[in-house]
N, C-alpha and C. Protein backbone atom coordinates (compact mmCIF):
# COMPACT_ATOMS: atom_id res chain seq x y z
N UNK A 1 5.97 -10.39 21.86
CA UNK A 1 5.18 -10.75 20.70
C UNK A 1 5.59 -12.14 20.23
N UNK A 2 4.64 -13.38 19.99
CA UNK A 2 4.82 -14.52 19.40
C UNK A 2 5.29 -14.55 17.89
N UNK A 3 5.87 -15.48 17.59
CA UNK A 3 6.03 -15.96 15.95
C UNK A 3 5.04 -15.90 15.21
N UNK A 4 4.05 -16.43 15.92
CA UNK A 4 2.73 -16.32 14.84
C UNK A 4 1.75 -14.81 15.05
N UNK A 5 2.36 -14.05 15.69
CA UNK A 5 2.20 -12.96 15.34
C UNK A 5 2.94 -11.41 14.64
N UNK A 6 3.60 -11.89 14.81
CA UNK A 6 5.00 -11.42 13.87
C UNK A 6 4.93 -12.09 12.34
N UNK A 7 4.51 -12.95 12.39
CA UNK A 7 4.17 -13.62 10.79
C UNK A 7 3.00 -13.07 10.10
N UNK A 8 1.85 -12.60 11.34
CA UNK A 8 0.80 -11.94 10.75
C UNK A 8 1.00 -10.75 10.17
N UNK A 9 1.88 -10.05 11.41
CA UNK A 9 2.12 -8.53 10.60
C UNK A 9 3.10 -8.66 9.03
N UNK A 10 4.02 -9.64 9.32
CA UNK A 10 4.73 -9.67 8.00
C UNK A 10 3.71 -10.25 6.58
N UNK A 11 2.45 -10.66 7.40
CA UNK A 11 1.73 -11.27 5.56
C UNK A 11 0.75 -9.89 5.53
N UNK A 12 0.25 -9.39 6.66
CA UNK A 12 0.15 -7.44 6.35
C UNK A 12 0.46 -6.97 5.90
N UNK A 13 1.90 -6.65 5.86
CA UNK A 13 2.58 -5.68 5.20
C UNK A 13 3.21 -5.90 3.62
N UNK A 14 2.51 -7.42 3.30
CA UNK A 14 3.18 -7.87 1.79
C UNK A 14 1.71 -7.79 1.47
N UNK A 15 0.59 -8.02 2.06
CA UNK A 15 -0.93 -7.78 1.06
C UNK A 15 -1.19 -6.02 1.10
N UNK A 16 -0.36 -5.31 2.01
CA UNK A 16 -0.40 -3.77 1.66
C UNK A 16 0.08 -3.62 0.50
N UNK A 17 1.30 -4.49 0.69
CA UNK A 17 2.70 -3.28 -0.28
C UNK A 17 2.21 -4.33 -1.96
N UNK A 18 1.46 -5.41 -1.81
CA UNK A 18 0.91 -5.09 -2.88
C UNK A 18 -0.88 -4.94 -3.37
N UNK A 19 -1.03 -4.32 -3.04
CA UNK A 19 -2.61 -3.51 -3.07
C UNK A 19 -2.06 -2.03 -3.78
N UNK A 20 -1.12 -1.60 -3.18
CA UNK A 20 -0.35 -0.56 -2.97
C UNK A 20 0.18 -0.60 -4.42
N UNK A 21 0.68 -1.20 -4.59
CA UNK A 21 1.38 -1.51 -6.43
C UNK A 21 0.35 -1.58 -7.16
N UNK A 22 -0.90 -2.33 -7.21
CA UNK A 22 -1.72 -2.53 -8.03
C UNK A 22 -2.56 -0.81 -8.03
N UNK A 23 -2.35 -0.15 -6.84
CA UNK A 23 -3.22 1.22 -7.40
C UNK A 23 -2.04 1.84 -8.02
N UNK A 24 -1.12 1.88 -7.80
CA UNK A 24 0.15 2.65 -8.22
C UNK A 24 0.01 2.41 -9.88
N UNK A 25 0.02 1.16 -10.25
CA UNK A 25 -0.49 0.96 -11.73
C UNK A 25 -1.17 1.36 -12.56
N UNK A 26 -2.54 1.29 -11.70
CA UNK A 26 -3.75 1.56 -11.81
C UNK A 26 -3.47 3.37 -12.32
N UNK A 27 -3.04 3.96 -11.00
CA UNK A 27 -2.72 5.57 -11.81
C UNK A 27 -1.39 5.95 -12.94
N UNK A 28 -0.70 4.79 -12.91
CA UNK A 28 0.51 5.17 -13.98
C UNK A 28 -0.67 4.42 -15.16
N UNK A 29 -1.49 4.09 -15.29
CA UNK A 29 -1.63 3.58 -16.51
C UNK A 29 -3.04 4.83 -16.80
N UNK A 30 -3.65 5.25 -15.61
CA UNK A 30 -4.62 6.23 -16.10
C UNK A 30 -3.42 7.56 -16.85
N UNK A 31 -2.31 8.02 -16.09
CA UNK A 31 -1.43 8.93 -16.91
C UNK A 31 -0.80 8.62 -18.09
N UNK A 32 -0.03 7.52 -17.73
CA UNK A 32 0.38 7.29 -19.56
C UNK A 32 -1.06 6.55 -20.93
N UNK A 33 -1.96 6.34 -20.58
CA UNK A 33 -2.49 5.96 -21.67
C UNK A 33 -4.23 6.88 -21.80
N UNK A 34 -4.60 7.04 -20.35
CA UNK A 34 -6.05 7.58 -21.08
C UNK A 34 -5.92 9.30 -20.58
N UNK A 35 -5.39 9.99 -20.10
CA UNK A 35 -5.25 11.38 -19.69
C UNK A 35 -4.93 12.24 -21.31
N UNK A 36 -5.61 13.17 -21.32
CA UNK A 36 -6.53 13.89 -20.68
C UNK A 36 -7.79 13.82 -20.62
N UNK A 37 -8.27 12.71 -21.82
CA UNK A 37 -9.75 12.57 -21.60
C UNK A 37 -10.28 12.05 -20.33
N UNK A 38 -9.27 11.41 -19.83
CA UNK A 38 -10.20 10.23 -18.01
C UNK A 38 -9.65 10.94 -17.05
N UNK A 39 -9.66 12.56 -17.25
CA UNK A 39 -9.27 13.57 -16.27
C UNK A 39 -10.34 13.48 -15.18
N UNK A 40 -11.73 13.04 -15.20
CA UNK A 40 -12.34 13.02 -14.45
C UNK A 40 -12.30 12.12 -13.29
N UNK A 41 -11.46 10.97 -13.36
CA UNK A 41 -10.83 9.49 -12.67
C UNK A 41 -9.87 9.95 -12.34
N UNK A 42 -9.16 10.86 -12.12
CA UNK A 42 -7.85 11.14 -11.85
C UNK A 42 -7.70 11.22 -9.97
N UNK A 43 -8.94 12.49 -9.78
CA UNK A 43 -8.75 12.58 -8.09
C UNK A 43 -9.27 11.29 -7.58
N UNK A 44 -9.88 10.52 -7.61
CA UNK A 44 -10.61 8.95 -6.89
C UNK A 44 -8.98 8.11 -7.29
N UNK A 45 -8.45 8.08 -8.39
CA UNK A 45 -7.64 6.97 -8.34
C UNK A 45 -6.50 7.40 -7.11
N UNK A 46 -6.04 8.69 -7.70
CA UNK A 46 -4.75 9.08 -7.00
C UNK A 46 -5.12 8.95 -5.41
N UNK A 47 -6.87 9.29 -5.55
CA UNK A 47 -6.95 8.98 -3.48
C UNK A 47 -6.73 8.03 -3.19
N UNK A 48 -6.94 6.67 -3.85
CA UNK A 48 -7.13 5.54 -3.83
C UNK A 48 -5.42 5.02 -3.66
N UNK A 49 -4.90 5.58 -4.54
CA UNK A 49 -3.32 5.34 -4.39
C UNK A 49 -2.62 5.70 -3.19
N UNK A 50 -3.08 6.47 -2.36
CA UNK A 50 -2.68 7.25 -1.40
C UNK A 50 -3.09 6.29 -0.21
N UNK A 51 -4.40 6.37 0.14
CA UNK A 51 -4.78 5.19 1.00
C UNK A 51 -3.93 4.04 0.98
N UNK A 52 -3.41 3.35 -0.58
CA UNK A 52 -3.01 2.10 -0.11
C UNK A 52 -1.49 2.50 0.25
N UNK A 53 -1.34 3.08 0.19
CA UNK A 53 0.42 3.79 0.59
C UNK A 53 0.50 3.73 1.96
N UNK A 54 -0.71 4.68 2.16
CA UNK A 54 -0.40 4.92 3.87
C UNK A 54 -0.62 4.00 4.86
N UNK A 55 -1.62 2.84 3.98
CA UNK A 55 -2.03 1.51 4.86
C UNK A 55 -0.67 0.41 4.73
N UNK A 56 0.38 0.86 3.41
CA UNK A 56 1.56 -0.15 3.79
C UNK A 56 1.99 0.07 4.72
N UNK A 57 2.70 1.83 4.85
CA UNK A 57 3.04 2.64 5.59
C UNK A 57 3.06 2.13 7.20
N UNK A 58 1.39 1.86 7.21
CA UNK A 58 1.44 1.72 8.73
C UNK A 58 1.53 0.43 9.13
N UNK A 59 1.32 -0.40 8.30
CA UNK A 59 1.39 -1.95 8.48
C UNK A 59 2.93 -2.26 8.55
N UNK A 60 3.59 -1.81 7.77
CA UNK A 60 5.31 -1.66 7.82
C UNK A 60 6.06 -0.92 9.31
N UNK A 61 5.35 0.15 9.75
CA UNK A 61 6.05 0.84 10.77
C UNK A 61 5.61 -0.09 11.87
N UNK A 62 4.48 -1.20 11.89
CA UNK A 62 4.50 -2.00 13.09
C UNK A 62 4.98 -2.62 13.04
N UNK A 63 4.88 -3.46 12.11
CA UNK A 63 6.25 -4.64 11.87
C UNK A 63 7.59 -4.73 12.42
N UNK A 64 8.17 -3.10 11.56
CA UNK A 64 9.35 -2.83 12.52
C UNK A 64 9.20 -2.54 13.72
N UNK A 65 8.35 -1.97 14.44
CA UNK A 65 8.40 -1.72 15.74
C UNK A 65 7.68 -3.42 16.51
N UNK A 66 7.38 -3.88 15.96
CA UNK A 66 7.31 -4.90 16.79
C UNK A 66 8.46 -5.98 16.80
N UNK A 67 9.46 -5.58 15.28
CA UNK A 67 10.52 -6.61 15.36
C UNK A 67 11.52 -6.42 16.09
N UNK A 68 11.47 -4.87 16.64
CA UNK A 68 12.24 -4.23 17.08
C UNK A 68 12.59 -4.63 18.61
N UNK A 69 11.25 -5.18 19.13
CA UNK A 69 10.95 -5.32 20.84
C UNK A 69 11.24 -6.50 20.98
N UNK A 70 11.15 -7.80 20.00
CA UNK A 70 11.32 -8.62 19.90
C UNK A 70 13.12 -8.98 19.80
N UNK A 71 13.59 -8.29 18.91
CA UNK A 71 14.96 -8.79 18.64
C UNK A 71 15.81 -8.36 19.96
């Protein structure tokens, strides 16, 4: 694997891990401030939180596995 592809996965895995924060927010702020009335927003956000987790998730486990073959 090249440098400039190893740089790609590493700017991957920092626009996951923060997409990933911004839904994480997104549902700590639907729990601490509008619950129980915006109970109806609750399953879409938390899916939404989940997706961006699992898309760091996997953007991160290549990274390492590609830094891995490399080093």
């Amino acid at each position: 694997m090249t440098d400039e592809e190893l740089k790609k996965l590493e700017k991957e895995v920092k626009k996951t891990k923060r997409l990933a924060s911004e839904a994480a927010m997104e549902l700590h702020d639907l729990i601490e401030d509008r619950l129980p009335d915006a109970y109806g927003e609750l399953l879409a956000i938390a899916q939404n939180t989940y997706d961006a987790c699992k898309a760091w998730d996997e953007a991160n486990k290549a990274l390492l596995a590609a830094s891995s073959t490399v080093a």
